[in-house]
N, C-alpha and C. Protein backbone atom coordinates (compact mmCIF):
# COMPACT_ATOMS: atom_id res chain seq x y z
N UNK A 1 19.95 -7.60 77.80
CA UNK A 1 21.29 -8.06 78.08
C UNK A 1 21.58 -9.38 77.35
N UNK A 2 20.23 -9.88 77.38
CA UNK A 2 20.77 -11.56 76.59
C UNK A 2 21.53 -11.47 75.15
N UNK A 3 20.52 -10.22 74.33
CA UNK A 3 20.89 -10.26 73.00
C UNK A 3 22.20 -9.50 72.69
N UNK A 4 22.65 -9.16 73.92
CA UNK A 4 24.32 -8.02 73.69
C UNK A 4 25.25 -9.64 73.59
N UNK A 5 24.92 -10.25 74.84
CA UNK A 5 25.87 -11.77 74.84
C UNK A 5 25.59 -12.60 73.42
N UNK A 6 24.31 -12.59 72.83
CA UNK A 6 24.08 -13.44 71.91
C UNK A 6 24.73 -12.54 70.66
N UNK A 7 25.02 -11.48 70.41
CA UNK A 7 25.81 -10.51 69.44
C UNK A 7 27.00 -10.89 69.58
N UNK A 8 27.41 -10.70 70.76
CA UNK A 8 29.25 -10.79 71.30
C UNK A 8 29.17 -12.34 71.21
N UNK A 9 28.58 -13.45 71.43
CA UNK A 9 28.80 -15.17 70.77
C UNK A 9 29.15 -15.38 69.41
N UNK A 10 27.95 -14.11 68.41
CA UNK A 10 28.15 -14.71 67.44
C UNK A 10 29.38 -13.62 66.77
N UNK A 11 29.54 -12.55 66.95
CA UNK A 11 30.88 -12.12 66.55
C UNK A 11 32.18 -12.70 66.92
N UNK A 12 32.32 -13.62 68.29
CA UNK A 12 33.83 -14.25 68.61
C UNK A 12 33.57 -15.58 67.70
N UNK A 13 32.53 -16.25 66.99
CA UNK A 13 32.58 -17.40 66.52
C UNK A 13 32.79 -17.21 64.93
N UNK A 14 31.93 -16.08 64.75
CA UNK A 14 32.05 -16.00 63.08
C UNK A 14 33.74 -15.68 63.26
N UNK A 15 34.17 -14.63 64.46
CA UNK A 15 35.89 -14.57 64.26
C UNK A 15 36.75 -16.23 63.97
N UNK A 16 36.31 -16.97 64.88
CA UNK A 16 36.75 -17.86 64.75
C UNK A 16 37.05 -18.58 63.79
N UNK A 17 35.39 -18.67 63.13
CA UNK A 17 35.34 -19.32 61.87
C UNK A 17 36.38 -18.27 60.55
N UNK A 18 36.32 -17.26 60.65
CA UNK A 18 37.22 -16.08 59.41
C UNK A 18 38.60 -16.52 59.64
N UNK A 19 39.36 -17.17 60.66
CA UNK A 19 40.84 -17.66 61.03
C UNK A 19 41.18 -18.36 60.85
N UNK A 20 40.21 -19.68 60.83
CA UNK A 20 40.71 -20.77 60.21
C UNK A 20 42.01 -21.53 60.53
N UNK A 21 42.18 -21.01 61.35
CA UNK A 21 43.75 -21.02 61.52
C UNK A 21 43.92 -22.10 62.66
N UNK A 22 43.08 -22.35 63.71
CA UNK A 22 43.45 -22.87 64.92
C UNK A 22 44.39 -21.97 65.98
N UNK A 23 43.84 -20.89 65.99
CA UNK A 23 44.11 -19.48 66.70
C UNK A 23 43.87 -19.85 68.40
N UNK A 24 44.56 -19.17 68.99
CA UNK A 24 44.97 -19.39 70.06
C UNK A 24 44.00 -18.26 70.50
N UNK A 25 43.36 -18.34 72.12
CA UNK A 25 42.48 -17.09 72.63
C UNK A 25 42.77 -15.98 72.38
N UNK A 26 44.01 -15.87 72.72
CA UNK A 26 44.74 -14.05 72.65
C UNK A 26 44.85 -13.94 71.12
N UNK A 27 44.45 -14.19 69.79
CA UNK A 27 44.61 -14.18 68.69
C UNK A 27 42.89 -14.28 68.12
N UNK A 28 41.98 -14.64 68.72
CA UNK A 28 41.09 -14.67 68.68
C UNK A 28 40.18 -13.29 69.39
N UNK A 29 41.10 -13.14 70.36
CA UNK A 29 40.36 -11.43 71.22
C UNK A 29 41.18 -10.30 70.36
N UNK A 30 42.17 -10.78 69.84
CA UNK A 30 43.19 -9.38 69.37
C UNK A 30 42.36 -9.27 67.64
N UNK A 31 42.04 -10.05 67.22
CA UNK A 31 40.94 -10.01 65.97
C UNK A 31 39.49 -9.00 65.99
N UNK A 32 38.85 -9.90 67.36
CA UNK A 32 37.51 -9.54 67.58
C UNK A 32 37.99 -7.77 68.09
N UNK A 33 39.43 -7.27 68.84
CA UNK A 33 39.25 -5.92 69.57
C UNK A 33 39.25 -5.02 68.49
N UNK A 34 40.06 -5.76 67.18
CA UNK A 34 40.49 -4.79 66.06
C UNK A 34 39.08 -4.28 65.17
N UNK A 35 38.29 -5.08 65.62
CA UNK A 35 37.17 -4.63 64.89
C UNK A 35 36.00 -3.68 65.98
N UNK A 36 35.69 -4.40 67.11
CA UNK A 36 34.46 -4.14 68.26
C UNK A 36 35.33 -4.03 69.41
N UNK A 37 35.91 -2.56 69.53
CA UNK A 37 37.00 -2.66 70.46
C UNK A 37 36.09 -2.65 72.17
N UNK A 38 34.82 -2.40 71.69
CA UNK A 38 34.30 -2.27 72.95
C UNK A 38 33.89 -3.95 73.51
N UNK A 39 34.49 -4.99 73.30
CA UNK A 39 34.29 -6.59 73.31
C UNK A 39 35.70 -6.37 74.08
N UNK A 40 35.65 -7.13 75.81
CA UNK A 40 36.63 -7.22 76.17
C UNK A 40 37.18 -8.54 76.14
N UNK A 41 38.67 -8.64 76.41
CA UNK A 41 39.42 -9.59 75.98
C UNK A 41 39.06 -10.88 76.94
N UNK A 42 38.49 -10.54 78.19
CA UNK A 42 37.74 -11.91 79.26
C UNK A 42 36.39 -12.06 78.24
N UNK A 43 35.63 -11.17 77.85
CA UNK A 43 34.54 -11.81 77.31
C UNK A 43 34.64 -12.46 76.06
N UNK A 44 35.71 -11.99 75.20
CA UNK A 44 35.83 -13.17 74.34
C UNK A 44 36.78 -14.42 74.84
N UNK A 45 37.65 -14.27 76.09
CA UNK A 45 38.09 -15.78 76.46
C UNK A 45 36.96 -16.62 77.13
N UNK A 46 35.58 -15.88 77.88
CA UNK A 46 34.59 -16.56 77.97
C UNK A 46 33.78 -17.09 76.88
N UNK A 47 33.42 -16.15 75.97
CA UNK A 47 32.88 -17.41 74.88
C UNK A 47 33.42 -18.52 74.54
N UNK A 48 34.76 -18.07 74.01
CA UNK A 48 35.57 -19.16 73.70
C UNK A 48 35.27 -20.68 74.42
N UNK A 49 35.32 -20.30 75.86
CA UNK A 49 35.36 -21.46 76.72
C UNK A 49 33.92 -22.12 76.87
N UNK A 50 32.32 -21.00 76.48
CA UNK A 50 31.23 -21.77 76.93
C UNK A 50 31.29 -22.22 74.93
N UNK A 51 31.91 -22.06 73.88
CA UNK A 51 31.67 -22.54 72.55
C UNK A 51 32.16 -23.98 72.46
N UNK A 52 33.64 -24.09 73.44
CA UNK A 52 34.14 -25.35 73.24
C UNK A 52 33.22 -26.31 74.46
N UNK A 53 32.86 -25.54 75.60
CA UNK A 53 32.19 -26.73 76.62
C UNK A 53 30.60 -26.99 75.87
N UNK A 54 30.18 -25.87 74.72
CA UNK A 54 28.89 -26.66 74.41
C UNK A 54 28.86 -27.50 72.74
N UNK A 55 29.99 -27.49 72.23
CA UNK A 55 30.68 -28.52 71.27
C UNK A 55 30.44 -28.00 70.34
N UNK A 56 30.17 -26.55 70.36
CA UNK A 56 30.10 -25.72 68.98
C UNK A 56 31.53 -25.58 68.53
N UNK A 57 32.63 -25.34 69.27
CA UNK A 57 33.77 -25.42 69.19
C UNK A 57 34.84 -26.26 69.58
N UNK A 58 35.94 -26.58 69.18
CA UNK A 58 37.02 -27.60 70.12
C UNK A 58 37.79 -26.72 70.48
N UNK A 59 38.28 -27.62 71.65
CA UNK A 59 39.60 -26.45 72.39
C UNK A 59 40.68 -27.94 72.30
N UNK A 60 41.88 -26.74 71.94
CA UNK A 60 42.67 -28.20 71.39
C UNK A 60 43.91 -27.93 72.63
N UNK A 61 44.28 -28.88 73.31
CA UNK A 61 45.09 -28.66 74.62
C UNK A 61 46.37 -29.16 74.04
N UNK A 62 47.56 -27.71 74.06
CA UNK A 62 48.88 -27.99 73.74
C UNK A 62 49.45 -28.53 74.28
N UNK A 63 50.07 -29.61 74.66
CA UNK A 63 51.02 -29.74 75.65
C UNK A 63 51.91 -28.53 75.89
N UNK A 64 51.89 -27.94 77.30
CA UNK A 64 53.14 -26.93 77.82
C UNK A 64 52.82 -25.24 76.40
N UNK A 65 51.67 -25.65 76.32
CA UNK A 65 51.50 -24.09 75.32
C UNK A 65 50.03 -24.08 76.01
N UNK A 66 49.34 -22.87 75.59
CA UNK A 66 48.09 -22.35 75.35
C UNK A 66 47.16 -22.70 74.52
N UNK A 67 46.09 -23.25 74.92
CA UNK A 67 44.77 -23.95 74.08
C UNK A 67 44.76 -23.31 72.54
N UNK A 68 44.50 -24.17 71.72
CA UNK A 68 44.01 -23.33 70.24
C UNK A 68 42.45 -23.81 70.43
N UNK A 69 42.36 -22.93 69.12
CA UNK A 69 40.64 -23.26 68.89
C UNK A 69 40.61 -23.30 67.86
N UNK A 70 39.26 -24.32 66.95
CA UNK A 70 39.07 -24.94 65.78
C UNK A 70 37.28 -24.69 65.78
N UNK A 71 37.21 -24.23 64.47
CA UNK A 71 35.62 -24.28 64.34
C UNK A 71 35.21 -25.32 63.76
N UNK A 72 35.86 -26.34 63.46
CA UNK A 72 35.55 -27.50 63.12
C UNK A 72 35.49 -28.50 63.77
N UNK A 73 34.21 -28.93 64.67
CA UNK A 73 33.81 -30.28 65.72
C UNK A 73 34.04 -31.58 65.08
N UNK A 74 33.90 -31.34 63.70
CA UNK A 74 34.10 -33.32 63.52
C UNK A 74 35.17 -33.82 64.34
N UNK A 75 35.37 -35.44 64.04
CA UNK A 75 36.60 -35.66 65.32
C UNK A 75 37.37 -35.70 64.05
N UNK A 76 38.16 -34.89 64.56
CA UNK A 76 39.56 -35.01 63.52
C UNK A 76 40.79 -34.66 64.70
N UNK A 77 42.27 -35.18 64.35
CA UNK A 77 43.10 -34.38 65.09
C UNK A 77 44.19 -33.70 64.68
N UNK A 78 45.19 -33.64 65.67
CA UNK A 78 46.04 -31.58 64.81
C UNK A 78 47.40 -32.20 65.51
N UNK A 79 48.43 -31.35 64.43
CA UNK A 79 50.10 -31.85 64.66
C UNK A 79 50.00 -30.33 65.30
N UNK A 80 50.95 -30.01 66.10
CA UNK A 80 51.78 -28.95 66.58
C UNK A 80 53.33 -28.67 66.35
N UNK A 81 53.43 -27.43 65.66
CA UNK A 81 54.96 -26.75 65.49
C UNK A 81 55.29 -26.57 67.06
N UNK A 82 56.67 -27.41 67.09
CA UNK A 82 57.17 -27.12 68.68
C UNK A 82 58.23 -25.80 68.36
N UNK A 83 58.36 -25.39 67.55
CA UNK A 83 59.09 -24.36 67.32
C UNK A 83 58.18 -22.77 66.92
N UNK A 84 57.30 -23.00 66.34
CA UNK A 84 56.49 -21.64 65.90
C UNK A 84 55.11 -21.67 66.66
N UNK A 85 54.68 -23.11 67.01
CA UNK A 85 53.64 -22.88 67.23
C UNK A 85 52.59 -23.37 66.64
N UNK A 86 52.10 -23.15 65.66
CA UNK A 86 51.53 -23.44 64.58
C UNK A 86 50.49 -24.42 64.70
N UNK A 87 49.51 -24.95 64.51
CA UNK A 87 48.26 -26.33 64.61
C UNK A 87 48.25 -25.97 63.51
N UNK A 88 48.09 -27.11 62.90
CA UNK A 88 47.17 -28.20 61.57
C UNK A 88 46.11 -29.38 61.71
N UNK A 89 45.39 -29.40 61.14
CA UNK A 89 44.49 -30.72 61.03
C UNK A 89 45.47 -31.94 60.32
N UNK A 90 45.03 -32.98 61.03
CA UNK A 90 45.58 -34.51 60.45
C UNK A 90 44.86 -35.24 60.27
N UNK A 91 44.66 -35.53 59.43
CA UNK A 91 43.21 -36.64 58.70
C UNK A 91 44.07 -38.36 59.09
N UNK A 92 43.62 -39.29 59.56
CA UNK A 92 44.25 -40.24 60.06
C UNK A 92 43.34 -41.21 60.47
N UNK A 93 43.00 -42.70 60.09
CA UNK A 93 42.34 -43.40 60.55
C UNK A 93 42.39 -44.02 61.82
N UNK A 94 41.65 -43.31 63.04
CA UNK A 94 42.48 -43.90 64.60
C UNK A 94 41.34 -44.76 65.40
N UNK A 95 40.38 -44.83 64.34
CA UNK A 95 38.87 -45.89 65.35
C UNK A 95 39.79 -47.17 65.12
N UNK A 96 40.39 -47.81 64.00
CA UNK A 96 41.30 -49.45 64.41
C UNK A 96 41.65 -49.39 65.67
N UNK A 97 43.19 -48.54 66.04
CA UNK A 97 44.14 -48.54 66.33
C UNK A 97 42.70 -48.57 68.27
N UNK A 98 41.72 -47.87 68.69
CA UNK A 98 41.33 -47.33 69.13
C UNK A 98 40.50 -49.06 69.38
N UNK A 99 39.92 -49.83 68.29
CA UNK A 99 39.30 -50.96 68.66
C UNK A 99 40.42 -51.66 69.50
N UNK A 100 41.63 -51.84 68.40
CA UNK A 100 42.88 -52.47 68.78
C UNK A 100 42.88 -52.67 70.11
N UNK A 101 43.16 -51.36 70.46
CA UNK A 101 43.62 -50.76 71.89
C UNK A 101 42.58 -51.99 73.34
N UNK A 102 41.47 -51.67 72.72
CA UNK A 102 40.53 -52.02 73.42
C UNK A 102 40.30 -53.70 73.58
N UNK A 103 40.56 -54.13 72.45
CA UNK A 103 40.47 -55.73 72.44
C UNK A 103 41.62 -56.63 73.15
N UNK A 104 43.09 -55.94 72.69
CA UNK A 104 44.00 -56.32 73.58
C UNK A 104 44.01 -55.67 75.45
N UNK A 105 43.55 -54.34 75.38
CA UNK A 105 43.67 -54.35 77.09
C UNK A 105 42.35 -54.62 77.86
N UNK A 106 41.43 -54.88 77.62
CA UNK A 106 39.97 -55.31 77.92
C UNK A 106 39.25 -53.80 78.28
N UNK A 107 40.03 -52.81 78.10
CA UNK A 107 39.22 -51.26 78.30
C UNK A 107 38.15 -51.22 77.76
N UNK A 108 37.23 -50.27 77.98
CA UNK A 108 36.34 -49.74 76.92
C UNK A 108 36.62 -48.78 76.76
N UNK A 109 37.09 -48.23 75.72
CA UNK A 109 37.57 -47.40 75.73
C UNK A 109 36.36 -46.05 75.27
N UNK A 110 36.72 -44.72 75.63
CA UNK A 110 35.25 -43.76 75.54
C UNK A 110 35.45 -42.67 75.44
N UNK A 111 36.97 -42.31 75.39
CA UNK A 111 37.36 -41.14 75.03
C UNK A 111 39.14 -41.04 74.72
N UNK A 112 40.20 -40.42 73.83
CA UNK A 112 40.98 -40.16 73.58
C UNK A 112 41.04 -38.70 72.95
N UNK A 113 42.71 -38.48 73.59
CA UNK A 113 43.22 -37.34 72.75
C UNK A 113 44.46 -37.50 72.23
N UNK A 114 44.76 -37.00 70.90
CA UNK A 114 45.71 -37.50 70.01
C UNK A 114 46.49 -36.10 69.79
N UNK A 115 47.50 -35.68 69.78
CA UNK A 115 48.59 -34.52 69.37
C UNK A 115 50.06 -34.94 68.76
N UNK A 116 50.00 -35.09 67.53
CA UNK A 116 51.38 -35.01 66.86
C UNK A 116 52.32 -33.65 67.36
N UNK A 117 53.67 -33.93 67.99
CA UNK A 117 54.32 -32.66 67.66
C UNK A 117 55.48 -32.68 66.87
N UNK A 118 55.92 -31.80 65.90
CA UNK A 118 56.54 -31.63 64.74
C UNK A 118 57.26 -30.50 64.69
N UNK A 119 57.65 -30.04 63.48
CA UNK A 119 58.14 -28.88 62.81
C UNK A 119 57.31 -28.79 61.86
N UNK A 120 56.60 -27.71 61.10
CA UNK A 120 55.88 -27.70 60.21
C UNK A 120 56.90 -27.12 59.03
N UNK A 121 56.64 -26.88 58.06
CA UNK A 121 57.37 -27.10 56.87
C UNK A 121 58.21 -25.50 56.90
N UNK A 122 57.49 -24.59 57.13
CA UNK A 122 58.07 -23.20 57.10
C UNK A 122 59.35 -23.46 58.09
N UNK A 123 59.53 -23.92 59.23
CA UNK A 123 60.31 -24.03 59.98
C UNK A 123 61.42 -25.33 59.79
N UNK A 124 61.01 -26.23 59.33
CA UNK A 124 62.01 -27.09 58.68
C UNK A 124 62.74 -26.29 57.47
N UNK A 125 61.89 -25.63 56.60
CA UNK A 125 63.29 -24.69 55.77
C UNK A 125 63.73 -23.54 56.31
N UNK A 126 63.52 -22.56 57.77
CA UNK A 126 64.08 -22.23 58.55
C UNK A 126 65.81 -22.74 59.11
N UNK A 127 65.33 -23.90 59.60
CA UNK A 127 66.27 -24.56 60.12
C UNK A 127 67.22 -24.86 59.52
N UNK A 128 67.15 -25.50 58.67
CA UNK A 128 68.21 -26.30 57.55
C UNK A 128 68.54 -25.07 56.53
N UNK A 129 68.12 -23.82 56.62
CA UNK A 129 68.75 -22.79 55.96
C UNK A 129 70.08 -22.05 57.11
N UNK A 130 69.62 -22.24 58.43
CA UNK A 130 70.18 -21.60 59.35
C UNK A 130 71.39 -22.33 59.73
N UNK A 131 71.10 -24.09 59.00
CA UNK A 131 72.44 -24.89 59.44
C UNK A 131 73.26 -24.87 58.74
C-alpha cells in the first residue's frame, strides 16, 4: 500500500511540476484524472495538502478564491488576476522592507505573506477592447 501512495505522490507532483502554471487543486486532479483516471480527485487534493505541509510544495492562499499551487519553494511571491484568476511569480526585494518593518515596530518579525492583486495583461487588453 505504501508504494501505490508513493506512485500517486509522485504522479500529482511531477503533474504539478508539467503546469507550471500555479494551478489551482481542481486543475491539478482534472490533469492527473485525464491521464490515471483511477487517482481520485480527494487523493490528489490530499497530496496536494501533505506536499505543501511538508515544503515540497507552496500553497498560495487567494484572498476570497481557492489555494493555487507552485512547485517552486524558494521564497518568492505571486500577483493575482482579480478578474481571470490567473497567479504569476514576482521577483521583488522584501527582506529591507521586512528589516524596516521590524526596526521601526520592535517586532521580530518570523513570518509574512505577500499577494499583489491586479489584472494581468490578457485581461487589461480584454477590458480596454470591451470599453
Amino acid at each position: 500500500m505504501q508504494e501505490r501512495n508513493t506512485l500517486q505522490k509522485r504522479i500529482v507532483h511531477e503533474t504539478l511540476i508539467s503546469l507550471c502554471n500555479h494551478p489551482t487543486a481542481d486543475e491539478v486532479a482534472a490533469e492527473v484524472q485525464s491521464n490515471y483516471p483511477s487517482i481520485s480527485r480527494a487523493t490528489v487534493y490530499r497530496i496536494l495538502n501533505r506536499l505543501a505541509d511538508s515544503g515540497e510544495a507552496l500553497r498560495i492562499r487567494i484572498n476570497n478564491g481557492a489555494d493555487h499551487f507552485d512547485h517552486q519553494t524558494f521564497p518568492h511571491y505571486h500577483v493575482h488576476c482579480s478578474s481571470c484568476g490567473k497567479v504569476a511569480d514576482v521577483t521583488m526585494p522584501v527582506e529591507e522592507l521586512v528589516e524596516m518593518l521590524s526596526d521601526t515596530s520592535g517586532y521580530r518579525i518570523f513570518g509574512y505573506s505577500l499577494q499583489f492583486d491586479g489584472l494581468c495583461p490578457e485581461c487589461q487588453e480584454l477590458s480596454e477592447a470591451g470599453a
